[in-house]
C-alpha atoms as a PDB file:
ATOM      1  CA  UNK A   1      15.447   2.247  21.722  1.00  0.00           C
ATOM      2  CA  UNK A   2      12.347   2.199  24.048  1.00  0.00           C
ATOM      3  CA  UNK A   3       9.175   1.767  22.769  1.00  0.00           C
ATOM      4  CA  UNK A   4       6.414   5.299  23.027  1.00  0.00           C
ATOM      5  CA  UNK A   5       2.887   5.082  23.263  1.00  0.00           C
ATOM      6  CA  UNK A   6       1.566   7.901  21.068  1.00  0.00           C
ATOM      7  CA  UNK A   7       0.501   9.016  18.138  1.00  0.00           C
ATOM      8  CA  UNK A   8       2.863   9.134  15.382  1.00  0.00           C
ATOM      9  CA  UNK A   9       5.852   8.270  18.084  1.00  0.00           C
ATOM     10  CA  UNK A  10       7.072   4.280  18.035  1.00  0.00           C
ATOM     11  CA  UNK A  11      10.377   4.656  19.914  1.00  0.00           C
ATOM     12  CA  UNK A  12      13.011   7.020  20.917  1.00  0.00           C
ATOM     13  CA  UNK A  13      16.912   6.784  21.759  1.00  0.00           C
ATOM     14  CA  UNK A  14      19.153   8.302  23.472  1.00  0.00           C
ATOM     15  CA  UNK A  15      23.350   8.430  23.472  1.00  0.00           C
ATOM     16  CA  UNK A  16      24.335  10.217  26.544  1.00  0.00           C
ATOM     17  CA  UNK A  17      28.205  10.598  25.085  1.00  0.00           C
ATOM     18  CA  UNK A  18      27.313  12.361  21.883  1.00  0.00           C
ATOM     19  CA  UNK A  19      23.807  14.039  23.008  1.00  0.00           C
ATOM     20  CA  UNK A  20      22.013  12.393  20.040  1.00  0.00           C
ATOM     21  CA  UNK A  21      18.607  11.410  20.017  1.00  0.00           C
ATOM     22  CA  UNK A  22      16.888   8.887  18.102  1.00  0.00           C
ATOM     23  CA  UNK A  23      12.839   9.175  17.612  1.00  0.00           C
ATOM     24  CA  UNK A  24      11.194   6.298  15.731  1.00  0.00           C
ATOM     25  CA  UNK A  25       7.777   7.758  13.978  1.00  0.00           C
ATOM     26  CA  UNK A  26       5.390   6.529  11.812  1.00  0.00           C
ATOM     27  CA  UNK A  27       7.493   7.815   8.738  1.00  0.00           C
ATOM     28  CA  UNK A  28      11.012   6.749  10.063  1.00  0.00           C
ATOM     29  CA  UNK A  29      13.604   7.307  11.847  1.00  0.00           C
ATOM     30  CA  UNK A  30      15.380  10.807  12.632  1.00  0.00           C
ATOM     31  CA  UNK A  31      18.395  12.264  14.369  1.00  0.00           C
ATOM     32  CA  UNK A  32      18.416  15.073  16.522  1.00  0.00           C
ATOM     33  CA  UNK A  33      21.758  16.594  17.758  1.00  0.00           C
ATOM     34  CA  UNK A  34      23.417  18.009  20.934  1.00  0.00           C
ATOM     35  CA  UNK A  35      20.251  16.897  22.518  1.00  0.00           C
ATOM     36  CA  UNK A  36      20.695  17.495  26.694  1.00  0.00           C
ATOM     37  CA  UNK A  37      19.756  14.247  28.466  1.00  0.00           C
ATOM     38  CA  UNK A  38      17.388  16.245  30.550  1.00  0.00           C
ATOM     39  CA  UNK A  39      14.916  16.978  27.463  1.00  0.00           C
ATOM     40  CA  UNK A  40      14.946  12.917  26.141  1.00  0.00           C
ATOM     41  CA  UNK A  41      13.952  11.847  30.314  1.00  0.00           C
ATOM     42  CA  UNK A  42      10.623  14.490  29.624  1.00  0.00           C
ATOM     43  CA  UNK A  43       9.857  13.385  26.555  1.00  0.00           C
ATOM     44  CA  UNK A  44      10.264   9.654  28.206  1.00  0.00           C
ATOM     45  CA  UNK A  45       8.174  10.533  31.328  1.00  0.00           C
ATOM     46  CA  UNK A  46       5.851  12.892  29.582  1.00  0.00           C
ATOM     47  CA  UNK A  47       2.202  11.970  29.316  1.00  0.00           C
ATOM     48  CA  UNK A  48       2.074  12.884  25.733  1.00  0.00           C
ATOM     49  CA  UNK A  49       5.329  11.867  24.239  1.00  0.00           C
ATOM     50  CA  UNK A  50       3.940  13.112  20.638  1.00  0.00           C
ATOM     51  CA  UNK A  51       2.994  16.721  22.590  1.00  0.00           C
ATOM     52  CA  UNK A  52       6.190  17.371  24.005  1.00  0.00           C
ATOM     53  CA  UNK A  53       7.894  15.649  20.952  1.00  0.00           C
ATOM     54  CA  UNK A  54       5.991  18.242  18.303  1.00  0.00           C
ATOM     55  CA  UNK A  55       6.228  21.053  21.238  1.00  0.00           C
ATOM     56  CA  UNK A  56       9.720  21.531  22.259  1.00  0.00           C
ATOM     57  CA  UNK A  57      11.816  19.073  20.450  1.00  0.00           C
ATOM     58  CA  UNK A  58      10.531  19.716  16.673  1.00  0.00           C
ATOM     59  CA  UNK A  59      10.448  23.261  17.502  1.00  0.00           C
ATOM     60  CA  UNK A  60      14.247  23.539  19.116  1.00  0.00           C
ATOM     61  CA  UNK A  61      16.143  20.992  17.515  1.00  0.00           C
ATOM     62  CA  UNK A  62      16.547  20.142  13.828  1.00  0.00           C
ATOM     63  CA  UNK A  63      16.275  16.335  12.650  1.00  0.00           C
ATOM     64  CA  UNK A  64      17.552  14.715   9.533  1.00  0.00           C
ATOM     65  CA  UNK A  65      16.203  11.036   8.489  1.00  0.00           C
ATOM     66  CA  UNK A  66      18.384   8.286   8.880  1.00  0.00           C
ATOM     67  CA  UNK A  67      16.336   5.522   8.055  1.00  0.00           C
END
């Protein structure tokens, strides 16, 4: 997990074998599948992780809490 610098967004992971990211938020921690490695390196390099987080990830890709 690397640490994020936004609002709402602590961390996020990434497994490159099973496309599954990991975001930490202020509320826990979620899941999202078959996840292209192409779309965690944006949210990584983005300006506004918590934009492109709530933007294209929420908005593509369904989550479920794990922790």
């Amino acid at each position: 997990m690397k640490r994020l610098n936004g609002s709402g967004l602590k961390a996020a992971g990434y497994d490159e074998r099973n496309r599954k990211m990991v975001i930490e938020t202020s509320t826990g921690m979620f899941e999202y599948a078959n996840v292209g490695v192409e779309i965690y390196r944006r949210l990584m390099s983005s300006p506004t992780p918590a934009s492109y987080f709530k933007d294209v990830i929420e908005e593509d890709f369904t989550g479920r809490r794990i922790k």
